[in-house]
N, C-alpha and C. Protein backbone atom coordinates (compact mmCIF):
# COMPACT_ATOMS: atom_id res chain seq x y z
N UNK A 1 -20.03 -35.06 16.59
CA UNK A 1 -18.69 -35.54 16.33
C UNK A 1 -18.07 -34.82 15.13
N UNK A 2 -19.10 -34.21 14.11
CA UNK A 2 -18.41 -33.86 12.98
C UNK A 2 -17.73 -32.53 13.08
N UNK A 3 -18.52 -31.95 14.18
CA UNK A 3 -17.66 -30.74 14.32
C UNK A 3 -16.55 -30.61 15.39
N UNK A 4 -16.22 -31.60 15.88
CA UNK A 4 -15.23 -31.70 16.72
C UNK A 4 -14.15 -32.01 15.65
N UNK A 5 -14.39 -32.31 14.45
CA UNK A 5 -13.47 -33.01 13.46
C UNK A 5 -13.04 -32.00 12.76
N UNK A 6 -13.40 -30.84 12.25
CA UNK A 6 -13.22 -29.90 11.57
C UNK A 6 -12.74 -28.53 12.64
N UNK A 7 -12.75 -28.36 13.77
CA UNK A 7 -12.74 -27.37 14.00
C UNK A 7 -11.23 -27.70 14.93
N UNK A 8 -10.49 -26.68 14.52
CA UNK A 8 -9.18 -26.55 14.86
C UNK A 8 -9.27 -24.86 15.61
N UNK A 9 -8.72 -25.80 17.00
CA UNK A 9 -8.91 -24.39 17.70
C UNK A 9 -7.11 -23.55 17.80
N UNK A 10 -6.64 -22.43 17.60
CA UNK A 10 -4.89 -22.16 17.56
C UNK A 10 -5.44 -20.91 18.48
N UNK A 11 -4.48 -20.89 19.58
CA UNK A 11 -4.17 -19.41 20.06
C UNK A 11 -3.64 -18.34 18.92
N UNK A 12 -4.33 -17.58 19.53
CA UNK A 12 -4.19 -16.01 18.24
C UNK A 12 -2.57 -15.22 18.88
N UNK A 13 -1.95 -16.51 19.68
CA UNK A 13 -0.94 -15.14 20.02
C UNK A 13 0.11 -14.47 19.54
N UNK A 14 0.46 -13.32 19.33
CA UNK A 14 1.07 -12.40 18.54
C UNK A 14 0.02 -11.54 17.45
N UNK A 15 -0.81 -12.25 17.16
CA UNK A 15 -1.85 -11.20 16.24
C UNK A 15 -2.18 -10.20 16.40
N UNK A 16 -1.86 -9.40 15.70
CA UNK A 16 -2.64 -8.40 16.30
C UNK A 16 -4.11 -8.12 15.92
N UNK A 17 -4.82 -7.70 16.58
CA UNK A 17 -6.37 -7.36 16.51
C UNK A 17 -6.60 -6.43 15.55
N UNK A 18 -7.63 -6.56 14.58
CA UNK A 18 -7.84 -6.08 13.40
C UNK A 18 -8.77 -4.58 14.11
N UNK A 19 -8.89 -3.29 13.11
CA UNK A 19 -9.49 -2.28 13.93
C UNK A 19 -10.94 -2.28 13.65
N UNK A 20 -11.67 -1.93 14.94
CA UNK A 20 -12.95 -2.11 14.76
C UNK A 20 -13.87 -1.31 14.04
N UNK A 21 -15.32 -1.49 13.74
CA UNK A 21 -16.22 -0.95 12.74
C UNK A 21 -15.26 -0.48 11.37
N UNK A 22 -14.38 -1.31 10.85
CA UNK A 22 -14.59 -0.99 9.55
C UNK A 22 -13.36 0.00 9.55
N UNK A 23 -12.60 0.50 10.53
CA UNK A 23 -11.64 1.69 10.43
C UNK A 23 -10.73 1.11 9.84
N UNK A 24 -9.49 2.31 9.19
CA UNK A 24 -7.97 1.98 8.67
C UNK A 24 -7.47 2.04 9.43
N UNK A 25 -6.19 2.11 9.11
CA UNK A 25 -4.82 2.00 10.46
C UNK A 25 -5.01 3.82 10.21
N UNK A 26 -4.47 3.94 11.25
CA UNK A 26 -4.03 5.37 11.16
C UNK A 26 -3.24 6.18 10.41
N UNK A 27 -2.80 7.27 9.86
CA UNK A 27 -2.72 7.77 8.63
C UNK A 27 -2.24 6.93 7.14
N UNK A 28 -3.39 6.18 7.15
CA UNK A 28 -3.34 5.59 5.56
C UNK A 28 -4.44 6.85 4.78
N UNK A 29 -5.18 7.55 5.26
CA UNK A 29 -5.84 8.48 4.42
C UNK A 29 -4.85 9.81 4.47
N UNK A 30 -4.11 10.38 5.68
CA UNK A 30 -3.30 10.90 5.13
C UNK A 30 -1.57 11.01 4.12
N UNK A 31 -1.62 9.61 4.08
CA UNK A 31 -1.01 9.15 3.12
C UNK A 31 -0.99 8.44 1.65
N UNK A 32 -2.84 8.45 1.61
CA UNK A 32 -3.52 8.70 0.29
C UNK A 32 -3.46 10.40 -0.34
N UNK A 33 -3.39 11.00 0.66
CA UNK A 33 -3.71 11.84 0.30
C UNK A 33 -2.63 12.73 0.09
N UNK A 34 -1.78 12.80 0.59
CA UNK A 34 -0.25 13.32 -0.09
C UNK A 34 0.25 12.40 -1.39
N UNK A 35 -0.02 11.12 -1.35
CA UNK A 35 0.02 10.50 -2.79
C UNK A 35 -0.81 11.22 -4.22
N UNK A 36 -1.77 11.06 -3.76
CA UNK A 36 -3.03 11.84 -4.56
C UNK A 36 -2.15 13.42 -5.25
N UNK A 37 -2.45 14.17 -3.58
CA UNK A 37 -1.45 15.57 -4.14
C UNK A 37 -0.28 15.73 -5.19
N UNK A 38 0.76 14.45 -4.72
CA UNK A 38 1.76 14.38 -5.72
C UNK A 38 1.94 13.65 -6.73
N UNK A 39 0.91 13.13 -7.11
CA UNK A 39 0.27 12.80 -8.40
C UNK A 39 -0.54 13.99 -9.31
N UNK A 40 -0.93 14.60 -8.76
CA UNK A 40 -1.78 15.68 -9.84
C UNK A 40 -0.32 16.66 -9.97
N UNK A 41 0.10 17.02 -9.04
CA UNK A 41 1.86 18.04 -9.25
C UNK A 41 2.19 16.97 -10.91
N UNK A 42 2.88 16.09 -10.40
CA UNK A 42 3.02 15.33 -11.39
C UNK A 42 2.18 15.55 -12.66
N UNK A 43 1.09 15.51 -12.99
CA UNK A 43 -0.11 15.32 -13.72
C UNK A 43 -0.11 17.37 -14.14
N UNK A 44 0.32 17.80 -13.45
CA UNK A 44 0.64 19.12 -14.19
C UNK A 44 1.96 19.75 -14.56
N UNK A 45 2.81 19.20 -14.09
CA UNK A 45 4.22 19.12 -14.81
C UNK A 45 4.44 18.25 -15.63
N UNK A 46 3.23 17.13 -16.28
CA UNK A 46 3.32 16.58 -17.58
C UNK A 46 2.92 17.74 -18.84
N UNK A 47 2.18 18.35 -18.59
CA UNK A 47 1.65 19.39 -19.17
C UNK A 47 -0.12 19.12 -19.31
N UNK A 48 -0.23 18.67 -18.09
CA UNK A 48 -1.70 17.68 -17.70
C UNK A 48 -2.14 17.13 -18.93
N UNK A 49 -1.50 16.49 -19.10
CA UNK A 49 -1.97 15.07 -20.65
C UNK A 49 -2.50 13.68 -19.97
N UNK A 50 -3.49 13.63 -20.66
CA UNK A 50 -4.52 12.66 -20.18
C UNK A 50 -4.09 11.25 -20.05
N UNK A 51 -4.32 10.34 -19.42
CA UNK A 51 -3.83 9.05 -19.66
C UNK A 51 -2.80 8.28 -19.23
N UNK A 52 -2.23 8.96 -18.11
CA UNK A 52 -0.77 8.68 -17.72
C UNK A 52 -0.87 8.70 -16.05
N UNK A 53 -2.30 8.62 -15.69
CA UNK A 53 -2.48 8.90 -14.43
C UNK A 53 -2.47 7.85 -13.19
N UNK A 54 -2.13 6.53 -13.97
CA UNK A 54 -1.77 5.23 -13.11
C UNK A 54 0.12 5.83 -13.10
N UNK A 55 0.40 5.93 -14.19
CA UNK A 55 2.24 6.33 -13.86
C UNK A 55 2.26 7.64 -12.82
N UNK A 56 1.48 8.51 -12.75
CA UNK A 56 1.52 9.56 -12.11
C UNK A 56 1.57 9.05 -10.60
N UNK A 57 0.30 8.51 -10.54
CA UNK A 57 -0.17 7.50 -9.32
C UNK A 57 1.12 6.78 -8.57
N UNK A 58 1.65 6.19 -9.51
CA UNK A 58 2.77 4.84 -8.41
C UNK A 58 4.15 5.66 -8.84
N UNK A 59 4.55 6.82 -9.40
CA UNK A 59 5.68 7.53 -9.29
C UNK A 59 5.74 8.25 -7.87
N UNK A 60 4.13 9.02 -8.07
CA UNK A 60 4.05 9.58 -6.30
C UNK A 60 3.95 8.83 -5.03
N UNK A 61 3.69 8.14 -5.39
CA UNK A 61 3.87 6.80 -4.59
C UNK A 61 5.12 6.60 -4.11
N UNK A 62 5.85 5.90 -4.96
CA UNK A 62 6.91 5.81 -4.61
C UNK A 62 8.02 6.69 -4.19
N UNK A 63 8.12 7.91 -4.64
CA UNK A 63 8.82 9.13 -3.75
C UNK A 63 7.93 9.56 -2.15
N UNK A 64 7.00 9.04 -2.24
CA UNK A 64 6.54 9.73 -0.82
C UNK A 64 7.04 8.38 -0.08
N UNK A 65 6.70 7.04 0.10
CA UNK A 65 7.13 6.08 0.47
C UNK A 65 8.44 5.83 0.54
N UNK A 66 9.53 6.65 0.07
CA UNK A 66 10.63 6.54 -0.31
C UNK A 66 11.06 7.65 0.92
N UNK A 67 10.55 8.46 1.04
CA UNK A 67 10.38 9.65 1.79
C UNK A 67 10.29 9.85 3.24
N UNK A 68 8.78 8.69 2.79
CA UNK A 68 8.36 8.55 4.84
C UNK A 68 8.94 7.51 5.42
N UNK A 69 9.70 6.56 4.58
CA UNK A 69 10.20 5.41 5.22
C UNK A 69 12.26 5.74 5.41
């Protein structure tokens, strides 16, 4: 009885299905990876000074996202 009490059954419909073994969606690594790229550009048109590489990070970010969307 106790588990008839707790268990709430909901149709999954509209969900979408998560991807299997562990994969990403599809180009999230190539869109790490043009981030990445235009973060070090960045990171050498600072005059590569250490320490600034989270701002480097979400500046390239945001122009590529700004970009692809």
């Amino acid at each position: 009885m106790k588990n008839r009490l707790f268990k709430k059954e909901r149709p999954n419909e509209g969900v979408p299905e998560a991807p299997q073994g562990g994969q990403e969606a599809p180009g999230v690594d190539d869109l790490q990876a043009c981030i990445a790229q235009r973060a070090y550009e960045l990171y050498e048109q600072g005059g590569c000074c250490h320490g600034h590489d989270l701002d480097h990070w979400l500046n390239a970010e945001q122009e590529i996202l700004k970009v692809k969307l």
